[in-house]
Protein backbone atom coordinates (compact mmCIF):
# COMPACT_ATOMS: atom_id res chain seq x y z
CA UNK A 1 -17.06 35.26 17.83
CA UNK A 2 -14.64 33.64 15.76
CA UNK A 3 -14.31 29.39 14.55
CA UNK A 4 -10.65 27.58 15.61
CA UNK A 5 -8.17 27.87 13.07
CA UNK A 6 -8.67 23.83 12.82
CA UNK A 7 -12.45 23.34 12.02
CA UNK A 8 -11.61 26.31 9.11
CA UNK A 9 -9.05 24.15 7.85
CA UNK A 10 -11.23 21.31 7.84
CA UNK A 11 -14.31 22.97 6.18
CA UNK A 12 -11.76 24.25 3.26
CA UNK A 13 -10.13 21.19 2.81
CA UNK A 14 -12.77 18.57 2.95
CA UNK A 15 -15.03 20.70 0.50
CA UNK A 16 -11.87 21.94 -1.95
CA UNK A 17 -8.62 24.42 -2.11
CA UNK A 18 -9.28 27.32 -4.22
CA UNK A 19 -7.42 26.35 -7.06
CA UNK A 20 -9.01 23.28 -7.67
CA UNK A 21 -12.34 25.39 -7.85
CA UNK A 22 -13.73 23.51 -10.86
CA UNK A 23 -13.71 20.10 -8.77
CA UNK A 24 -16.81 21.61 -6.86
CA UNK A 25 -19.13 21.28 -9.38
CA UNK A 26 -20.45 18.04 -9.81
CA UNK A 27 -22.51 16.61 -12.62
CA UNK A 28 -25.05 19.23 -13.76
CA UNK A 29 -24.31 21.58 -11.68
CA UNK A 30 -23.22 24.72 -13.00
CA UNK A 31 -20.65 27.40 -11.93
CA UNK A 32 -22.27 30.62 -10.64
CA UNK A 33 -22.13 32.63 -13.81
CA UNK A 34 -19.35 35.21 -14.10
CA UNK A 35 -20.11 39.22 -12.95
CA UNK A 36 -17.48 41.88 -12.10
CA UNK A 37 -17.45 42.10 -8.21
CA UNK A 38 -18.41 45.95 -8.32
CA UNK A 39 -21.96 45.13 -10.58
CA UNK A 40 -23.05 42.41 -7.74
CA UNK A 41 -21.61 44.74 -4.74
CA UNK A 42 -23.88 47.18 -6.19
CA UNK A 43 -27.13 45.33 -7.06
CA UNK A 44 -27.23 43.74 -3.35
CA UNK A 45 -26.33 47.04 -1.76
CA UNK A 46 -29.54 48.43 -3.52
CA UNK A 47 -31.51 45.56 -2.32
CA UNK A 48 -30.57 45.39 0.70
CA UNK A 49 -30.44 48.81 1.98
CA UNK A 50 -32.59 49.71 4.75
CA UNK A 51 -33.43 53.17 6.33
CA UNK A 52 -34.09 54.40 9.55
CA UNK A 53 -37.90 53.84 9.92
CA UNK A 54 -37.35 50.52 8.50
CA UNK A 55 -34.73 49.70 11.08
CA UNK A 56 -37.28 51.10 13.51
CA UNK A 57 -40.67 48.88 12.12
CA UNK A 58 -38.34 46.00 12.10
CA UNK A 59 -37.48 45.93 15.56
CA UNK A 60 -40.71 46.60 17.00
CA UNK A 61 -42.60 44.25 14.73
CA UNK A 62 -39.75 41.26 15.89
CA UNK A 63 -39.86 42.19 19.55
CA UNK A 64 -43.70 41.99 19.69
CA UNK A 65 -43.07 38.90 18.17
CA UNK A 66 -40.44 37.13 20.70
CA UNK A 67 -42.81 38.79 23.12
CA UNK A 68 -45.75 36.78 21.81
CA UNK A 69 -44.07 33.61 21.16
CA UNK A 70 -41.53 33.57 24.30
CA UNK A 71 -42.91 35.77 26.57
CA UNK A 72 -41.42 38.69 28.34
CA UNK A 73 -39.64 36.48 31.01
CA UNK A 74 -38.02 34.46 28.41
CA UNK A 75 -36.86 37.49 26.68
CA UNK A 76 -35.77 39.49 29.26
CA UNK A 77 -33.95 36.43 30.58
CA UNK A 78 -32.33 35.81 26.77
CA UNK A 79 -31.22 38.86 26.90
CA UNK A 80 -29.22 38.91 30.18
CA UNK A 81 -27.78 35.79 28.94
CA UNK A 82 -26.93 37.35 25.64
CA UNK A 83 -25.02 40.18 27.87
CA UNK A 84 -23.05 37.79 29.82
CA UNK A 85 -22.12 35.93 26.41
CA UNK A 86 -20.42 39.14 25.02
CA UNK A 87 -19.25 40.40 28.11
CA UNK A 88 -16.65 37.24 28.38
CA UNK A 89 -15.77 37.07 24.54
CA UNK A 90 -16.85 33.21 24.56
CA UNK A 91 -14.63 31.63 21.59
CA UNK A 92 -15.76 28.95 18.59
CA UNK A 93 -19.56 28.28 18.09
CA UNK A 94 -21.62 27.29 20.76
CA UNK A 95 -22.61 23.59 21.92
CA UNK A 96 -26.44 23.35 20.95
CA UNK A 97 -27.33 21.02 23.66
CA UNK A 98 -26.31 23.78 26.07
CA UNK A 99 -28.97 26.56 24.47
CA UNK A 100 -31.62 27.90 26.58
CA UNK A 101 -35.02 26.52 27.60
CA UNK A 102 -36.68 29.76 27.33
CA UNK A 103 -36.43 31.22 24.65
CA UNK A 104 -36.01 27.66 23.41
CA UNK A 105 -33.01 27.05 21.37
CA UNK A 106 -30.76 30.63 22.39
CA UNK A 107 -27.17 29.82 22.09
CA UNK A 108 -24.97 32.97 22.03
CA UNK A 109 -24.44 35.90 19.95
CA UNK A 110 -23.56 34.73 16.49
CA UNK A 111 -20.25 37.68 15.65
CA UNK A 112 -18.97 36.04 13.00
CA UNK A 113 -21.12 35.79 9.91
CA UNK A 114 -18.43 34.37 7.19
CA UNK A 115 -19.09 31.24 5.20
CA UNK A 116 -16.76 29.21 6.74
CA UNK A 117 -18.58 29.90 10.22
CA UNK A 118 -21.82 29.95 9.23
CA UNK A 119 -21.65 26.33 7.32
CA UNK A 120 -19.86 24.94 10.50
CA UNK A 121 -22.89 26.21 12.08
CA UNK A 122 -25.40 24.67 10.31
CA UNK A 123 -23.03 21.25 10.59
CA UNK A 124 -23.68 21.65 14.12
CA UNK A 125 -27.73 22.36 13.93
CA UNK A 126 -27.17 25.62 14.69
CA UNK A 127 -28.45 28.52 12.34
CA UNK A 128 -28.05 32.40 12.87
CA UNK A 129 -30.93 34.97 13.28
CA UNK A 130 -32.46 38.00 14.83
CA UNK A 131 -34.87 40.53 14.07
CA UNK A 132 -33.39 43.20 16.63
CA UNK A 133 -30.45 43.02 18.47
CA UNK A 134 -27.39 41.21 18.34
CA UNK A 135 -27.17 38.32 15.56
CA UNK A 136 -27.99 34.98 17.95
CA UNK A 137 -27.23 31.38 17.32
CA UNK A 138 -30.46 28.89 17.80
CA UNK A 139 -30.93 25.28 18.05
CA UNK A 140 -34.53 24.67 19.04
CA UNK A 141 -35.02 21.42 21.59
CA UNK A 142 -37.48 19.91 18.12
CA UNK A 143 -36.87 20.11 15.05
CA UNK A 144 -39.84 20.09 11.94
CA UNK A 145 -38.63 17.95 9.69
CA UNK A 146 -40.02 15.91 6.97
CA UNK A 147 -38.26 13.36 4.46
CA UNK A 148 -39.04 14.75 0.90
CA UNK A 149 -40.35 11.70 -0.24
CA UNK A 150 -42.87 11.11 2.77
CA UNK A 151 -43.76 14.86 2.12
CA UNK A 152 -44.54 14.10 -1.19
CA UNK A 153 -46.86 11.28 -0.67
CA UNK A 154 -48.56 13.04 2.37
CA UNK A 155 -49.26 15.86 -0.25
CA UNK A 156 -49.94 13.47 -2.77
CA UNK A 157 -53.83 14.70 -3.28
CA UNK A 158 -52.74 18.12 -2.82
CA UNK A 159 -49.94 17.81 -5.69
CA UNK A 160 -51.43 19.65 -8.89
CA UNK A 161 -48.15 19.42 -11.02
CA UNK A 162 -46.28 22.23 -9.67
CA UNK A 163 -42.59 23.41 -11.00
CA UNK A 164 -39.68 24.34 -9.12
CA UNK A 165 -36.97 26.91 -10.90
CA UNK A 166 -33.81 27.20 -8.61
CA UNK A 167 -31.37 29.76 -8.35
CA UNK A 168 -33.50 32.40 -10.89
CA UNK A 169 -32.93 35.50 -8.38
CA UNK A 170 -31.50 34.76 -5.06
CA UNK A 171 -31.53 38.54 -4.14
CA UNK A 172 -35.52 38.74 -4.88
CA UNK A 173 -36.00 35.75 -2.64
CA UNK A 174 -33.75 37.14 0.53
CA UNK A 175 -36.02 40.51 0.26
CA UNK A 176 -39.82 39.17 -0.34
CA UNK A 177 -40.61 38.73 2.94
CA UNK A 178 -39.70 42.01 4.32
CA UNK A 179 -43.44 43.27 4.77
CA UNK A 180 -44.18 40.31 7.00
CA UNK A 181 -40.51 40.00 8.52
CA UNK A 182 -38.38 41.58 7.40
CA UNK A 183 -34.51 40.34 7.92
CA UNK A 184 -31.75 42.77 8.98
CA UNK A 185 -29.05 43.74 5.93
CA UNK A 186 -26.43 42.05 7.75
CA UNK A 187 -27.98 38.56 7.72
CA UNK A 188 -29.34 39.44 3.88
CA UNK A 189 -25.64 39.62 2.82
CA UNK A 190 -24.47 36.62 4.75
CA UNK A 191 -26.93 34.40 2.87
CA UNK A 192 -25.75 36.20 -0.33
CA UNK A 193 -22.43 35.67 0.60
CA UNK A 194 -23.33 31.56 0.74
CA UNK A 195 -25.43 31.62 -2.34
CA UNK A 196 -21.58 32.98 -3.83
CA UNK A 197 -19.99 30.03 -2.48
CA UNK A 198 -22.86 27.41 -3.58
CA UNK A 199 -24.73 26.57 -0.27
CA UNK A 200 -27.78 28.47 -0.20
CA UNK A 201 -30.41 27.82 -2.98
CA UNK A 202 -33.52 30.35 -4.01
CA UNK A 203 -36.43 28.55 -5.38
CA UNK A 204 -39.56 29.93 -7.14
CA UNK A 205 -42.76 27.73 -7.33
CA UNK A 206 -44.90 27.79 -10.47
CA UNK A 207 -48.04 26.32 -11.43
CA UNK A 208 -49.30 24.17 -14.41
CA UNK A 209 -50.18 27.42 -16.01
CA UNK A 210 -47.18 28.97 -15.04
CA UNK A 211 -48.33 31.37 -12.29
CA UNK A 212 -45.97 31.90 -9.48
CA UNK A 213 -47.51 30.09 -6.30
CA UNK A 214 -45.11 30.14 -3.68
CA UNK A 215 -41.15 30.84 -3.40
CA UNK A 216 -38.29 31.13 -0.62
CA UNK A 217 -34.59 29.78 -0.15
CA UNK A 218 -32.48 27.51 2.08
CA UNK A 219 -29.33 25.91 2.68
CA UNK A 220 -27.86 22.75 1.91
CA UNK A 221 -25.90 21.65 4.60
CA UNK A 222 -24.78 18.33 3.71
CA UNK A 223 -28.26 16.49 2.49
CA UNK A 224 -30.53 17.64 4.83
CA UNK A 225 -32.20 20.95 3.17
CA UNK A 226 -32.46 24.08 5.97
CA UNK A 227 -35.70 26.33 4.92
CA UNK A 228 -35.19 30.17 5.38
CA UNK A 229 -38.18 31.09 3.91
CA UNK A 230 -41.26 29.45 2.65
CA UNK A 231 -44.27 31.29 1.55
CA UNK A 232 -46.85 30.49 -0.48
CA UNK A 233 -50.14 32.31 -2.46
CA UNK A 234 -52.50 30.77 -0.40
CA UNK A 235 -53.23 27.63 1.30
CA UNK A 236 -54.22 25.44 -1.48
CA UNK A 237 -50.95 26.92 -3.63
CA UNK A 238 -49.34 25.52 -0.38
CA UNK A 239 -49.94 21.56 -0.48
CA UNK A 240 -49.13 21.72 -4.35
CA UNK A 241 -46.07 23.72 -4.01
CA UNK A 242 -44.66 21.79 -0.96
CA UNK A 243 -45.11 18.66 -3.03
CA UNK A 244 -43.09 20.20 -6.03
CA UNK A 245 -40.37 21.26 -3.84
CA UNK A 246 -40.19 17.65 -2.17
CA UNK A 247 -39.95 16.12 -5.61
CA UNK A 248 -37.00 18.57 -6.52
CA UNK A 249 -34.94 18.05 -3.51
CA UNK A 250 -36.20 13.75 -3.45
CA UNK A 251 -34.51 14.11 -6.97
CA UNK A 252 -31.50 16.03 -5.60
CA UNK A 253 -31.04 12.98 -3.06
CA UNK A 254 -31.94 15.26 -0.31
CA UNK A 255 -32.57 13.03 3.07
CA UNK A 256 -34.35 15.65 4.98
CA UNK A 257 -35.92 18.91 4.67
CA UNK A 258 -35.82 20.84 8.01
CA UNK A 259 -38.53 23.60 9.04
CA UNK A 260 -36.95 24.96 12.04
CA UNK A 261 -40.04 25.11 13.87
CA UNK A 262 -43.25 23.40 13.47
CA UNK A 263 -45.87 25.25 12.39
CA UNK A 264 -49.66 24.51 12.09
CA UNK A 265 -49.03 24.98 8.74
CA UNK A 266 -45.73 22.72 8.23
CA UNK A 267 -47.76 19.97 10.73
CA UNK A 268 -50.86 20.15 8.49
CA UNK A 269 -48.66 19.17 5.28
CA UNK A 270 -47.04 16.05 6.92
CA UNK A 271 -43.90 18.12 8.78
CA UNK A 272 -43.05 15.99 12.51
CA UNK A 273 -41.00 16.96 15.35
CA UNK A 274 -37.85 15.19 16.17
CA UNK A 275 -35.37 16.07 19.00
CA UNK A 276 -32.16 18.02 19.12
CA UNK A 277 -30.18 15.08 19.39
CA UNK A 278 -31.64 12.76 16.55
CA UNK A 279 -32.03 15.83 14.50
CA UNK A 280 -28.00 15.95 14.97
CA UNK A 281 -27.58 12.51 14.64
CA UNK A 282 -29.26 12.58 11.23
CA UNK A 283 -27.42 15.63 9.90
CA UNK A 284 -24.27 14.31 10.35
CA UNK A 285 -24.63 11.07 8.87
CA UNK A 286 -25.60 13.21 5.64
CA UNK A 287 -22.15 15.63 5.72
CA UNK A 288 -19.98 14.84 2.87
CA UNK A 289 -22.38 14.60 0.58
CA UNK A 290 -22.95 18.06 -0.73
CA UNK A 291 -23.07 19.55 -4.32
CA UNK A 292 -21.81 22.92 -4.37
CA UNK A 293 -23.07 25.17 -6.70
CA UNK A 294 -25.99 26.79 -8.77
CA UNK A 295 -28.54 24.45 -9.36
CA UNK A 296 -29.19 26.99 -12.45
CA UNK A 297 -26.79 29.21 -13.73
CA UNK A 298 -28.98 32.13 -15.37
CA UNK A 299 -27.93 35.79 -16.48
CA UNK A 300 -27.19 37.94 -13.09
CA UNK A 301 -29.02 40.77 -13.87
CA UNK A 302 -27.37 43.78 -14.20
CA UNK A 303 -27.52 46.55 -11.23
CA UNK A 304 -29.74 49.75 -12.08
């Protein structure tokens, strides 16, 4: 599944050309700092390498889960219309009011993972994932979504003066969760691949005494903030840690953080559903507004 040649165009010249690279980075923002291609080819490829049994817990750990969230209708009737999506090479990104009941929010297999695509994408309130099978396109009928600064004052009690470090080790962040879920190595390199360009943002969550309490990543798509993964200590580290990382994007100028999918957890720290539609509505009116780039610039560490 490729993008038109015209909304490529427009991505690359309403963000910058190439040459006028430097232009990106606004105003305490740093430039990803400089490593030969080979050293980060190498690093990632040793991070992100996955072997057959892996492959094989994977996919039965995500299919129990569709099973147990979507039921075995749903899935069964995703997949046919996953089959019927490749079969007649549908072209461009899919329209997200047109995805699937059940399983809520399926829009079409997701072929092209470049930056270019994926951004225009998210633009569109669509984001790519899978567990097993093809890569798949999603835009869930609600949306969990929270401003940051009514998160922070609904975790206002909770807040115990929590830090937020961005950007310290993107690769450690894409890979933490594997136990629990983990992601497939071709979905791993395509958030790499827009950490490169200056979209996607690791965070690591530290308390007063400067104990790690929580950690994950997401994308900035405009100034709306996209959460790929959120996980926390335990549930008191999560109120303070949420509240951190509301202050740091409130202080970024971030608009909206979005959840994906509302979670006892997410609703019990002040996170509210809002439709497809508004949830559109609002990212758009915050395009255009993006800083590209590291939000810390440390040492890549070198591969082993």
């Amino acid at each position: 599944m490729t993008v038109p040649i015209a909304d490529v165009a427009r991505m690359i010249a309403g963000r910058a050309k190439l040459a006028e690279m430097a232009s990106l980075f606004s105003p305490g923002i740093e430039p990803p700092a400089l490593l030969s291609p080979a050293a980060r080819r190498k690093l990632r490829r040793k991070m992100f390498v996955e072997t057959i049994p892996q492959t094989a817990t994977r996919i039965f750990l995500a299919a129990r889960a569709a099973v147990r969230r979507h039921g075995l209708g749903a899935c069964l009737h995703g997949s046919g219309f996953l089959m019927r999506d490749k079969t007649i090479g549908a072209l461009g990104l899919p329209d997200p009011d047109r995805a699937l009941a059940s399983p809520d929010g399926l829009c079409g297999v997701a072929d092209d993972l470049s930056v270019a695509t994926v951004m225009a994408a998210y633009e569109r309130g669509l984001y790519p994932s899978t567990h097993f099978g093809p890569m798949k396109w999603w835009a869930p009928r609600q949306r969990a979504v929270a401003t940051p600064a009514l998160l922070a004052r609904r975790l206002s009690e909770a807040d115990r003066g929590a830090s937020v470090d961005f950007d310290r080790d993107f690769e450690r962040a894409l890979c933490d969760g594997d136990a629990a879920a983990p992601t497939p190595p071709r979905l791993k390199w395509a958030f790499a691949h827009l950490f490169d360009a200056g979209f996607a943002h690791s965070f690591d969550i530290f308390a007063r005494n400067g104990e790690k309490i929580g950690g994950g990543f997401g994308i900035a798509v405009g100034r709306v903030f996209v959460l790929e993964a959120l996980r926390f200590k335990d549930e008191e580290s999560r109120g303070a840690g949420l509240a951190a990382l509301a202050r740091a994007l409130e202080e970024r100028e971030f608009t909206l953080v979005d959840g994906k999918h509302l979670t006892p957890e997410l609703a019990a720290c002040g996170f509210d559903e809002l439709p497809r539609a508004a949830y559109a509505a609002r990212l758009q009116a915050s395009l255009g507004r993006e800083k590209i780039g590291r939000w810390s610039a440390p040492e890549w560490r070198e591969a082993a």
